[in-house]
C-alpha atoms as a PDB file:
ATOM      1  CA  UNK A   1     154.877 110.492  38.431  1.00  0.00           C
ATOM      2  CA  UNK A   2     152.945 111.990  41.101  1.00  0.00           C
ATOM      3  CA  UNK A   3     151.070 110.330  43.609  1.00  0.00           C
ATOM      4  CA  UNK A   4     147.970 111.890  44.877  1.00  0.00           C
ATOM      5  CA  UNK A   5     146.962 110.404  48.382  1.00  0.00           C
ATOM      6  CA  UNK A   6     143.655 110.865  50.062  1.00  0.00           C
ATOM      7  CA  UNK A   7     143.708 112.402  54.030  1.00  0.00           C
ATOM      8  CA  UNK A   8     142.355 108.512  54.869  1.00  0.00           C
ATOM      9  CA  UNK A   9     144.489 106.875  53.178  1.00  0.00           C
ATOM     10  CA  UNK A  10     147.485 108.893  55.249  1.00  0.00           C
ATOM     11  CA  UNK A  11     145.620 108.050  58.170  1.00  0.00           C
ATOM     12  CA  UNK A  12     145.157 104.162  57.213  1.00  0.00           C
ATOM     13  CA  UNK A  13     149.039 104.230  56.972  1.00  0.00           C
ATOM     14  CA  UNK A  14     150.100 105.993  60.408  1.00  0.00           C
ATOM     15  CA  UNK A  15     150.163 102.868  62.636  1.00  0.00           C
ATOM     16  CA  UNK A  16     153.155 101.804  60.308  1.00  0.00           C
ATOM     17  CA  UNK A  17     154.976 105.113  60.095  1.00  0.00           C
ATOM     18  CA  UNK A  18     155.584 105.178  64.151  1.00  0.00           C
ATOM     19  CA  UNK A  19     157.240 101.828  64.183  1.00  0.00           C
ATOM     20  CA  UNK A  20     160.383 103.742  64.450  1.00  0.00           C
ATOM     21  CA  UNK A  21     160.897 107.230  66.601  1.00  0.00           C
ATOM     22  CA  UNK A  22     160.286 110.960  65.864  1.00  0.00           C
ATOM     23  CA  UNK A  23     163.251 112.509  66.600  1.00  0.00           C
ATOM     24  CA  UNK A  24     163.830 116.736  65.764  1.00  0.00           C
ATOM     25  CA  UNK A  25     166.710 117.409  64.218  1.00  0.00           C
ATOM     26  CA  UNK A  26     168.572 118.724  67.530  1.00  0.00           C
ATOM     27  CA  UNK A  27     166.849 117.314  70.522  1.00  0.00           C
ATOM     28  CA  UNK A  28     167.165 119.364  73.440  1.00  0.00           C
ATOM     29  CA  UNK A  29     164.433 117.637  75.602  1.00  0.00           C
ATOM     30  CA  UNK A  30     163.579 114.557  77.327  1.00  0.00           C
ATOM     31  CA  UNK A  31     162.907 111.616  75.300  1.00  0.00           C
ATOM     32  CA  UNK A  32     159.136 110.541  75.461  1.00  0.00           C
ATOM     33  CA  UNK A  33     157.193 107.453  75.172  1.00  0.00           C
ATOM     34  CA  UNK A  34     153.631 107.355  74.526  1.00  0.00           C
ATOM     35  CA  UNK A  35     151.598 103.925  75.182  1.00  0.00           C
ATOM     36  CA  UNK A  36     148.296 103.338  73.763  1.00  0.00           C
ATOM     37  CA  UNK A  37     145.489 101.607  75.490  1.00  0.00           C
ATOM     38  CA  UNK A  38     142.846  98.287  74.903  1.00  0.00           C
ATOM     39  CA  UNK A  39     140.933  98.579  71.572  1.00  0.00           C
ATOM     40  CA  UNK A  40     143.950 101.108  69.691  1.00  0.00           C
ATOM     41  CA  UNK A  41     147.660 100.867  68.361  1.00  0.00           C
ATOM     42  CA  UNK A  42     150.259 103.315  68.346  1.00  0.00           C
ATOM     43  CA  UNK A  43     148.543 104.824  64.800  1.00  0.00           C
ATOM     44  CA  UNK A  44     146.567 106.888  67.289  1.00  0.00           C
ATOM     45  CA  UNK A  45     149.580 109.036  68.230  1.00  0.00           C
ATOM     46  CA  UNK A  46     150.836 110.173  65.009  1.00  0.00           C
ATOM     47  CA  UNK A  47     150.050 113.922  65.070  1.00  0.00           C
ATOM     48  CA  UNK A  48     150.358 114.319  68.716  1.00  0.00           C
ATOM     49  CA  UNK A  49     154.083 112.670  68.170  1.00  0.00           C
ATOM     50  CA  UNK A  50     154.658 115.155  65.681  1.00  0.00           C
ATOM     51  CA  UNK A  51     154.132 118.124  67.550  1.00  0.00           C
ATOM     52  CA  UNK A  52     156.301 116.901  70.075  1.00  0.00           C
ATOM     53  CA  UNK A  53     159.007 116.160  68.245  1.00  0.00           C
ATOM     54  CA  UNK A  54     158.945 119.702  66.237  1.00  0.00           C
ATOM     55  CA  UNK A  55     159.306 120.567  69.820  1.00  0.00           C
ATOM     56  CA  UNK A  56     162.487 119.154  70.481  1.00  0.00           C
ATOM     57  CA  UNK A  57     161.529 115.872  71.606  1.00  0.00           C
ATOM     58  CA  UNK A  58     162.632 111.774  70.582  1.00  0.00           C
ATOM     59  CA  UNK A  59     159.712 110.679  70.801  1.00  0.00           C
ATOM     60  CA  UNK A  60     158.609 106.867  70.520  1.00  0.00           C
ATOM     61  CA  UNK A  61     155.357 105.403  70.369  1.00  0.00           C
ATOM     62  CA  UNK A  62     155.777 101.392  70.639  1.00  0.00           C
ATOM     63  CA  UNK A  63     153.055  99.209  69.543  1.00  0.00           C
ATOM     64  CA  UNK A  64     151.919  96.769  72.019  1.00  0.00           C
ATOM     65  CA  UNK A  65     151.710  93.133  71.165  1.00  0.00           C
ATOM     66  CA  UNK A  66     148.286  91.778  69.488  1.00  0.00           C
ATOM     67  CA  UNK A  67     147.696  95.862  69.158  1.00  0.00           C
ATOM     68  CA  UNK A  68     147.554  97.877  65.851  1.00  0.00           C
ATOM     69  CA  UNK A  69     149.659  96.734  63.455  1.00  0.00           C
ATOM     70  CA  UNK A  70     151.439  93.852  65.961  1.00  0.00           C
ATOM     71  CA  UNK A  71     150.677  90.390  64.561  1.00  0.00           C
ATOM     72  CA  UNK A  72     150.756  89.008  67.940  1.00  0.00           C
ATOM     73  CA  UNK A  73     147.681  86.529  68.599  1.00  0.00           C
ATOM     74  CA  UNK A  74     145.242  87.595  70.691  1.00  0.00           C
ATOM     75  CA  UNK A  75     145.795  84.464  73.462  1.00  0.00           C
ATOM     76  CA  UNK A  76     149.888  85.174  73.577  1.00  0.00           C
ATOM     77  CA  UNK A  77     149.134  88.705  74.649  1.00  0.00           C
ATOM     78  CA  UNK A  78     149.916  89.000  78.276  1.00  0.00           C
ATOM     79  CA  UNK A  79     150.587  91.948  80.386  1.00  0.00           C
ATOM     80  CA  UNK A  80     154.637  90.902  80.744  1.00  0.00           C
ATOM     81  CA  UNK A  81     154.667  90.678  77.316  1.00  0.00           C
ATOM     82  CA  UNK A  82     153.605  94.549  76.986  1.00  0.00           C
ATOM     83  CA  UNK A  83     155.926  95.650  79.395  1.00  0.00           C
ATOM     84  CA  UNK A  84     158.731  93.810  77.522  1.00  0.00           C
ATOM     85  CA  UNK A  85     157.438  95.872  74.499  1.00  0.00           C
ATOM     86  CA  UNK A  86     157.883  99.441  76.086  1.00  0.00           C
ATOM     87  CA  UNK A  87     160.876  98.410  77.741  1.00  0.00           C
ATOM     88  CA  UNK A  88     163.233  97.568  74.347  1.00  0.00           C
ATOM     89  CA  UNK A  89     161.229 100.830  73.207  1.00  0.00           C
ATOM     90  CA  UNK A  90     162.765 103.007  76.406  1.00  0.00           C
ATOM     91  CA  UNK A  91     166.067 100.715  75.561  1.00  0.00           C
ATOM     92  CA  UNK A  92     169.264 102.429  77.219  1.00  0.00           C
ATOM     93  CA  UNK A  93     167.503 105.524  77.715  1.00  0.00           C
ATOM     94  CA  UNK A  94     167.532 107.500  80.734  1.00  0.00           C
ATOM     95  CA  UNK A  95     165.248 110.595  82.180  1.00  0.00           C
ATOM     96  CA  UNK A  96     162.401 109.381  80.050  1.00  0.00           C
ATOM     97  CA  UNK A  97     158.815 110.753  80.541  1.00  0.00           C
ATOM     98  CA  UNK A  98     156.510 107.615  80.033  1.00  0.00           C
ATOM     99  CA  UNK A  99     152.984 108.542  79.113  1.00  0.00           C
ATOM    100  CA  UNK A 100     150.329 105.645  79.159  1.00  0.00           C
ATOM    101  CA  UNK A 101     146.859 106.372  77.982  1.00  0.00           C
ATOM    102  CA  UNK A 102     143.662 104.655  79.803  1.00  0.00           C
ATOM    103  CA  UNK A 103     145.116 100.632  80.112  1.00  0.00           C
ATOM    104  CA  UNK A 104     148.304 101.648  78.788  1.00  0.00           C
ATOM    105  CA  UNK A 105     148.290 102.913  82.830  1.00  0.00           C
ATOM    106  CA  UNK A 106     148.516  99.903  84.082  1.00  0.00           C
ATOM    107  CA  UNK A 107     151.554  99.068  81.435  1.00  0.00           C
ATOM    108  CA  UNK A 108     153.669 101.998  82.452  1.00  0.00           C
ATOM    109  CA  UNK A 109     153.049 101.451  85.748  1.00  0.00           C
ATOM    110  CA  UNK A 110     154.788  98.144  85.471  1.00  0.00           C
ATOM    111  CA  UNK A 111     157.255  99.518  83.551  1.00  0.00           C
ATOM    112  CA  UNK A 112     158.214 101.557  86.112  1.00  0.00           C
ATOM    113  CA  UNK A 113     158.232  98.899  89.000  1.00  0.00           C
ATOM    114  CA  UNK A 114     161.365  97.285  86.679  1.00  0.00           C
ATOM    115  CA  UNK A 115     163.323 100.227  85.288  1.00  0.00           C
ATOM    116  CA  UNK A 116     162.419 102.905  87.509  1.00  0.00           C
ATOM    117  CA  UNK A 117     165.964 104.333  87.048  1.00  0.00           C
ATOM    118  CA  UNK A 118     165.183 105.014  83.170  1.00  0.00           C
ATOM    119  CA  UNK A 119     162.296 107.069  84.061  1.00  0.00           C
ATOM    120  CA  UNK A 120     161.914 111.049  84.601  1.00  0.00           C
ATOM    121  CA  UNK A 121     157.809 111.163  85.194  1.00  0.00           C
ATOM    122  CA  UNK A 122     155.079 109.239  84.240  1.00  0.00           C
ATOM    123  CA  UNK A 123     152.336 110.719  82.690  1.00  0.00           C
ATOM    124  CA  UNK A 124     148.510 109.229  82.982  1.00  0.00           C
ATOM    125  CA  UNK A 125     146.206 109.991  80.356  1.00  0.00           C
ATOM    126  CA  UNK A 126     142.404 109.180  81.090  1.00  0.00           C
ATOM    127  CA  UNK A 127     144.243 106.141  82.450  1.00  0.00           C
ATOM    128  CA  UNK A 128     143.442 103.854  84.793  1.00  0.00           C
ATOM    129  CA  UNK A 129     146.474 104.628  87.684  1.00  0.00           C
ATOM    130  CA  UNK A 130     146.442 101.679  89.816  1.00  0.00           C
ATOM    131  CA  UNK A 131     147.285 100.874  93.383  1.00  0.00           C
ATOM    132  CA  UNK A 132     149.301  98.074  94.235  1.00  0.00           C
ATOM    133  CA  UNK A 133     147.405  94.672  93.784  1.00  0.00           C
ATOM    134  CA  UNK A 134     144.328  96.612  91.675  1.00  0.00           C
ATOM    135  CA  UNK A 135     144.031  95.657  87.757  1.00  0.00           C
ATOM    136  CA  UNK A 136     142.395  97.709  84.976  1.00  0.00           C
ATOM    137  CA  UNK A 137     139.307  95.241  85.457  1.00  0.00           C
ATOM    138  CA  UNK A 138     139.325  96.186  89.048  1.00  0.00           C
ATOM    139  CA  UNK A 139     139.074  99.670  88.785  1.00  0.00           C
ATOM    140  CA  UNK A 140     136.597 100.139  86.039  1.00  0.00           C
ATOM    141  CA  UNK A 141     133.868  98.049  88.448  1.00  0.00           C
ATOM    142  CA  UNK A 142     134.097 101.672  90.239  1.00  0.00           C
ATOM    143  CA  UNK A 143     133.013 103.418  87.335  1.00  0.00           C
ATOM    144  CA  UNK A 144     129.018 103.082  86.699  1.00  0.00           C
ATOM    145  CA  UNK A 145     129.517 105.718  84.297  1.00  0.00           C
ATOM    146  CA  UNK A 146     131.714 104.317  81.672  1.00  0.00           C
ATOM    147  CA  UNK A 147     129.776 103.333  78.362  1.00  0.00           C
ATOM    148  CA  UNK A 148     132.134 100.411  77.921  1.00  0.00           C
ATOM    149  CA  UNK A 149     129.871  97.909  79.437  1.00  0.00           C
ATOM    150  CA  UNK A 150     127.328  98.956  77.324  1.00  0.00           C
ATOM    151  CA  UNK A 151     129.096  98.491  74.069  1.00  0.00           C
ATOM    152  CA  UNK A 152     130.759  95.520  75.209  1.00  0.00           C
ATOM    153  CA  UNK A 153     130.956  92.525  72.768  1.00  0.00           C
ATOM    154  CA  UNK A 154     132.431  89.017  73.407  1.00  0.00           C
ATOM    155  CA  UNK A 155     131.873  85.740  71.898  1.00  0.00           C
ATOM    156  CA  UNK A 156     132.606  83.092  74.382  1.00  0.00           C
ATOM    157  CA  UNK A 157     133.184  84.834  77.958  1.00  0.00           C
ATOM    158  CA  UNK A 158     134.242  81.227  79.813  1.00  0.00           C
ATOM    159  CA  UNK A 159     136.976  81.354  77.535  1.00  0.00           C
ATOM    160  CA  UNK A 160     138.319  85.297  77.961  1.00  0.00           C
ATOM    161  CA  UNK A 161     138.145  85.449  74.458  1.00  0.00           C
ATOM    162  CA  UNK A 162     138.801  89.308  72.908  1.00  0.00           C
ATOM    163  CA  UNK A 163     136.159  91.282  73.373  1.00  0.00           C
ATOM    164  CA  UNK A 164     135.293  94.460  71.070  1.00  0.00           C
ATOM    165  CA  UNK A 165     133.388  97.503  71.833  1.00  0.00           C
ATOM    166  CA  UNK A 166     130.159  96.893  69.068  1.00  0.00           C
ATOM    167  CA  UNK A 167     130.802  98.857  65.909  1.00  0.00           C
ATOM    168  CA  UNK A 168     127.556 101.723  66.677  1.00  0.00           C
ATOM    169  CA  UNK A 169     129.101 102.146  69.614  1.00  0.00           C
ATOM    170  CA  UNK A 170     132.825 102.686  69.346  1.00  0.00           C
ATOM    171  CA  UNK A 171     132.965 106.748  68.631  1.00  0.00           C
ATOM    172  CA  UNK A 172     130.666 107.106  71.235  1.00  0.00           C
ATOM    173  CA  UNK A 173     132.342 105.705  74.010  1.00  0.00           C
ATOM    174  CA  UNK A 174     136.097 106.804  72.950  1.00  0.00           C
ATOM    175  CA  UNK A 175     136.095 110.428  70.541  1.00  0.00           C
ATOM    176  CA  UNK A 176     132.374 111.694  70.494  1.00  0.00           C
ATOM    177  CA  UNK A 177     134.071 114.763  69.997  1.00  0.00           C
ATOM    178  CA  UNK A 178     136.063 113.593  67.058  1.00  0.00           C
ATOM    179  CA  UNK A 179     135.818 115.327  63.742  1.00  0.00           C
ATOM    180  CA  UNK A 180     134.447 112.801  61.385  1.00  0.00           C
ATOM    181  CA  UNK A 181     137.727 111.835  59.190  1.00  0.00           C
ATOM    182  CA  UNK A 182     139.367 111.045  63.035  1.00  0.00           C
ATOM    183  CA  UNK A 183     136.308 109.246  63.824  1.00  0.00           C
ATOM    184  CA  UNK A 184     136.123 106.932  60.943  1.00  0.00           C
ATOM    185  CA  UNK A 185     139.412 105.815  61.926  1.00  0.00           C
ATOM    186  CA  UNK A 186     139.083 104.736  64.880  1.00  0.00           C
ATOM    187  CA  UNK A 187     136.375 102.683  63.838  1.00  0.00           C
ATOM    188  CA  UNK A 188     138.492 101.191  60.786  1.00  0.00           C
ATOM    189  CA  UNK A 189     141.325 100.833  63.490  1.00  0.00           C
ATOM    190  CA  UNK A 190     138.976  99.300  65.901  1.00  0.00           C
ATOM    191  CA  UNK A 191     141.069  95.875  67.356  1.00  0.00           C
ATOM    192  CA  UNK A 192     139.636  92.814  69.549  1.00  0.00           C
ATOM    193  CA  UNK A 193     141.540  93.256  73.140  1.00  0.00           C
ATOM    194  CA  UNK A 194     142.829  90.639  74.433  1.00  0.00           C
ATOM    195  CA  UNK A 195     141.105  89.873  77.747  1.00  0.00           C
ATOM    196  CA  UNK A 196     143.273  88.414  80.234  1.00  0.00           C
ATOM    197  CA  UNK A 197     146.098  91.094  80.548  1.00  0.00           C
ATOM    198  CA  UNK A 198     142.933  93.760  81.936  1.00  0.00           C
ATOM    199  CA  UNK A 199     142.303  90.782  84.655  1.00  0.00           C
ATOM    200  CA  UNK A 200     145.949  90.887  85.990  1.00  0.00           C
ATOM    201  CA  UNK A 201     146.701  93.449  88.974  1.00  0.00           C
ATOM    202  CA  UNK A 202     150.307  94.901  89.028  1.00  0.00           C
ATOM    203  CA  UNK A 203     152.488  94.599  92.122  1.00  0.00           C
ATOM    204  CA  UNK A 204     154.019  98.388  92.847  1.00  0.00           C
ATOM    205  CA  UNK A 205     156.358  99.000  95.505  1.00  0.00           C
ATOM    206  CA  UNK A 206     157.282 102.159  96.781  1.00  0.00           C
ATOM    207  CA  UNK A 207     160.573 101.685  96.650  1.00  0.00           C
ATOM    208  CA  UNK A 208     160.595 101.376  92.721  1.00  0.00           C
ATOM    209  CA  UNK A 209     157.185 102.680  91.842  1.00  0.00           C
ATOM    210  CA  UNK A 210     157.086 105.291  94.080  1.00  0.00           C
ATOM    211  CA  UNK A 211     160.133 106.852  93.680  1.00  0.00           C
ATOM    212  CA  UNK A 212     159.200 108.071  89.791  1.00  0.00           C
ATOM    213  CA  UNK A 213     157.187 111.479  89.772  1.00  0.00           C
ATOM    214  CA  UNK A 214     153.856 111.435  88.167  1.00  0.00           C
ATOM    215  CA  UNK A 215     151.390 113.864  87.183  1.00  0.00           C
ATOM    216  CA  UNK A 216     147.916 112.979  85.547  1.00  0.00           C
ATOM    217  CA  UNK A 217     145.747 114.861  82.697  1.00  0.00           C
ATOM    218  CA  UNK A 218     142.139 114.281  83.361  1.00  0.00           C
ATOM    219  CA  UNK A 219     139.584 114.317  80.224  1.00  0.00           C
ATOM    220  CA  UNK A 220     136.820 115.990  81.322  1.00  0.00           C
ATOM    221  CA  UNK A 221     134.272 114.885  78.746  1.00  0.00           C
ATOM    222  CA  UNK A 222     135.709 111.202  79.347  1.00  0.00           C
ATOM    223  CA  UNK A 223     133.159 108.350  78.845  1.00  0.00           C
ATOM    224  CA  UNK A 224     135.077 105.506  78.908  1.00  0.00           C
ATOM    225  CA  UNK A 225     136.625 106.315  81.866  1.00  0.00           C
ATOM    226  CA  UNK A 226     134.620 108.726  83.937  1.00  0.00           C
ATOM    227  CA  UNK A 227     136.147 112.143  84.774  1.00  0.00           C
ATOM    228  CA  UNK A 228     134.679 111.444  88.715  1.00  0.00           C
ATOM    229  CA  UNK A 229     137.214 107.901  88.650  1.00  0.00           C
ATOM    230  CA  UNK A 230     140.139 109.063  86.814  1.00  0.00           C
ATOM    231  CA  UNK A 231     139.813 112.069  89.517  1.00  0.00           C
ATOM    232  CA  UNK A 232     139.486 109.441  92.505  1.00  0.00           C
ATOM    233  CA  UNK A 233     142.880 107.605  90.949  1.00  0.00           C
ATOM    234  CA  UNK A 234     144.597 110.560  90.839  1.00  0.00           C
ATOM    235  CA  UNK A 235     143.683 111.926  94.390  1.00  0.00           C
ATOM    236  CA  UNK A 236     144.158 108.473  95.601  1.00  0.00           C
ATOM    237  CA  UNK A 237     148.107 108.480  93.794  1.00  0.00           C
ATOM    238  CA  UNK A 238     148.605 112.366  95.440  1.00  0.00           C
ATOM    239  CA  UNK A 239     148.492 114.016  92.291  1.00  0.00           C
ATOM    240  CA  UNK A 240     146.022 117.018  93.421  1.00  0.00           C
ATOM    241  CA  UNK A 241     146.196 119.105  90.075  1.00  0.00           C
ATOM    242  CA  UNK A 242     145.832 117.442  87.619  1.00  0.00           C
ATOM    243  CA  UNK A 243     145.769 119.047  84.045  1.00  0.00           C
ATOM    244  CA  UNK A 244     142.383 118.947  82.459  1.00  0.00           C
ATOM    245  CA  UNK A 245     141.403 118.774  78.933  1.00  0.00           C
ATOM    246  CA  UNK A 246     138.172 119.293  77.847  1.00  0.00           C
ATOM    247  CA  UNK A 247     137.950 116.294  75.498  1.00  0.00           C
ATOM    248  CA  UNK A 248     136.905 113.062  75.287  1.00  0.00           C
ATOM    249  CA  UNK A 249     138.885 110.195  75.897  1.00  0.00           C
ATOM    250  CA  UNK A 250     141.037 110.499  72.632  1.00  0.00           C
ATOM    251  CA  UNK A 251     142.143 113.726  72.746  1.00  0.00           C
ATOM    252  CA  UNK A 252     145.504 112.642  70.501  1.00  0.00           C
ATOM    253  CA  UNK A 253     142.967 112.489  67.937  1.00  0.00           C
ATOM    254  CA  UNK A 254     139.937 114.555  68.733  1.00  0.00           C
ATOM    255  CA  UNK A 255     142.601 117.989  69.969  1.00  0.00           C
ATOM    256  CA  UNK A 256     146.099 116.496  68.945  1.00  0.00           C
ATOM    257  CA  UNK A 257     147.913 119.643  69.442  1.00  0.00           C
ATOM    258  CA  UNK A 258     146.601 120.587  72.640  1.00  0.00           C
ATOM    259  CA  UNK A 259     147.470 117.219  74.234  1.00  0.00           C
ATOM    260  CA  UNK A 260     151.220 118.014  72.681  1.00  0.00           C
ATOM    261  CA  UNK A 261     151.156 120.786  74.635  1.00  0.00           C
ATOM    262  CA  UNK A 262     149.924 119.775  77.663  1.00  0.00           C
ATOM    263  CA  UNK A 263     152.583 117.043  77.576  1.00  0.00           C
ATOM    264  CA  UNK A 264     155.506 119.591  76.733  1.00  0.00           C
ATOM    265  CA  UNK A 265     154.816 121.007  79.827  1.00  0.00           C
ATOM    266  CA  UNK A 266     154.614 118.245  81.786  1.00  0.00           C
ATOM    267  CA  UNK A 267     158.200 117.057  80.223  1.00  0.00           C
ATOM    268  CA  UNK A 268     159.502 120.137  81.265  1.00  0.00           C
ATOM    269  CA  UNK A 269     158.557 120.169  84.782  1.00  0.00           C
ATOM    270  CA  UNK A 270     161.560 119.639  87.013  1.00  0.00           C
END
């Protein structure tokens, strides 16, 4: 029998397909974990993961509780509970590069305050790249020019109940330069966030934090977080190149291969 499969319906099925790694059949490079952010699940790296793994790379891409394809509630989700979640992903690994895209910067972040030893570089992606004490709620009050306020939807706010990003404006704010299959996933894929863990600053030290290289790539078509802020965060972290994309603020799915190759490069850096 053959089985004839529609481009959407491969893309419907992604977020299941990375609930185990990529690996290439003789790895030769570092082992690297990509987090999501608020509003996605790990679905969103499928062909960016692929391109990294032809490349020589394990490469995992762990789904964060009440995220994707995680049938977490929304009120258990809590920002110890992601870290636990990237942490079994990393496992006994060692010289990992850990890549967090916008709030998944305040994840690996954390991550790296507990098992800095595992870690090789992390990697901020249009991510919010936090100083000690600061949360992802924190930081985007700097950022006027973010469309997420606009687009922001949530029933009962005395309750921090998940909010969405309203449907007309979800491709807007994250992939306006997505082609339209890419788009109308996103919006398909489109999942409350749970509020509280964006309310809840990190503690970094440099003795833990600070001891893990990292390196930033800046999206410089970015309107969820503004190119001027992620630029401030990395300045303010001592990155002072950062790799720029000219994308939006998905480029895993609006210019998958490029990001892959950005990353490579990254991973490679001594």
């Amino acid at each position: 029998m053959i089985l004839r499969t529609t481009r959407r319906a491969l893309l419907a099925a992604a977020p299941l397909a990375m609930a185990a790694p990529l690996r290439a059949q003789a790895p030769a490079q570092p082992p690297i974990v990509l987090v999501h952010g608020a509003w996605m699940g790990a679905g969103v790296w499928r062909t960016t993961a692929q391109a990294l793994a032809a490349s020589g790379h394990e490469v995992l891409a762990p789904e964060l509780p009440a995220h994707g394809a995680d049938p977490t509630p929304a009120n258990e989700a809590t920002l110890a509970r992601y870290v636990e979640a990237v942490t079994a992903a990393i496992g006994d690994r060692r010289d990992v590069v850990l890549l967090g895209h916008s709030f998944g910067g305040i994840v690996i972040s954390a991550v790296a305050e507990t098992a800095p030893e595992r870690l090789r570089r992390l990697v901020y992606l249009a991510a919010y790249l936090p100083q000690s004490g600061e949360s992802a709620y924190a930081l985007s009050q700097r950022d006027p020019a973010s469309l997420v306020g606009r687009y922001w939807r949530q029933e009962d706010p005395s309750r921090y109940s998940p909010a969405s990003i309203a449907r007309e404006g979800i491709v807007e704010t994250f992939c306006a330069d997505c082609a339209p299959a890419e788009a109308a996933w996103l919006v398909a894929n489109h999942r409350a966030e749970p509020v509280p863990p964006l309310a809840t600053p990190v503690a970094l030290s440099a003795a833990r934090f600070g001891s893990v290289p990292r390196a930033y790539i800046l999206t410089t078509a970015d309107r969820t977080i503004s190119p001027a802020l992620q630029r401030a965060m990395a300045e303010a972290a001592g990155i002072a190149a950062p790799v720029e994309l000219p994308t939006g603020h998905a480029p895993m799915l609006s210019a998958p291969d490029a990001l892959a190759a950005a990353i490579g490069r990254i991973a490679a850096a001594p």
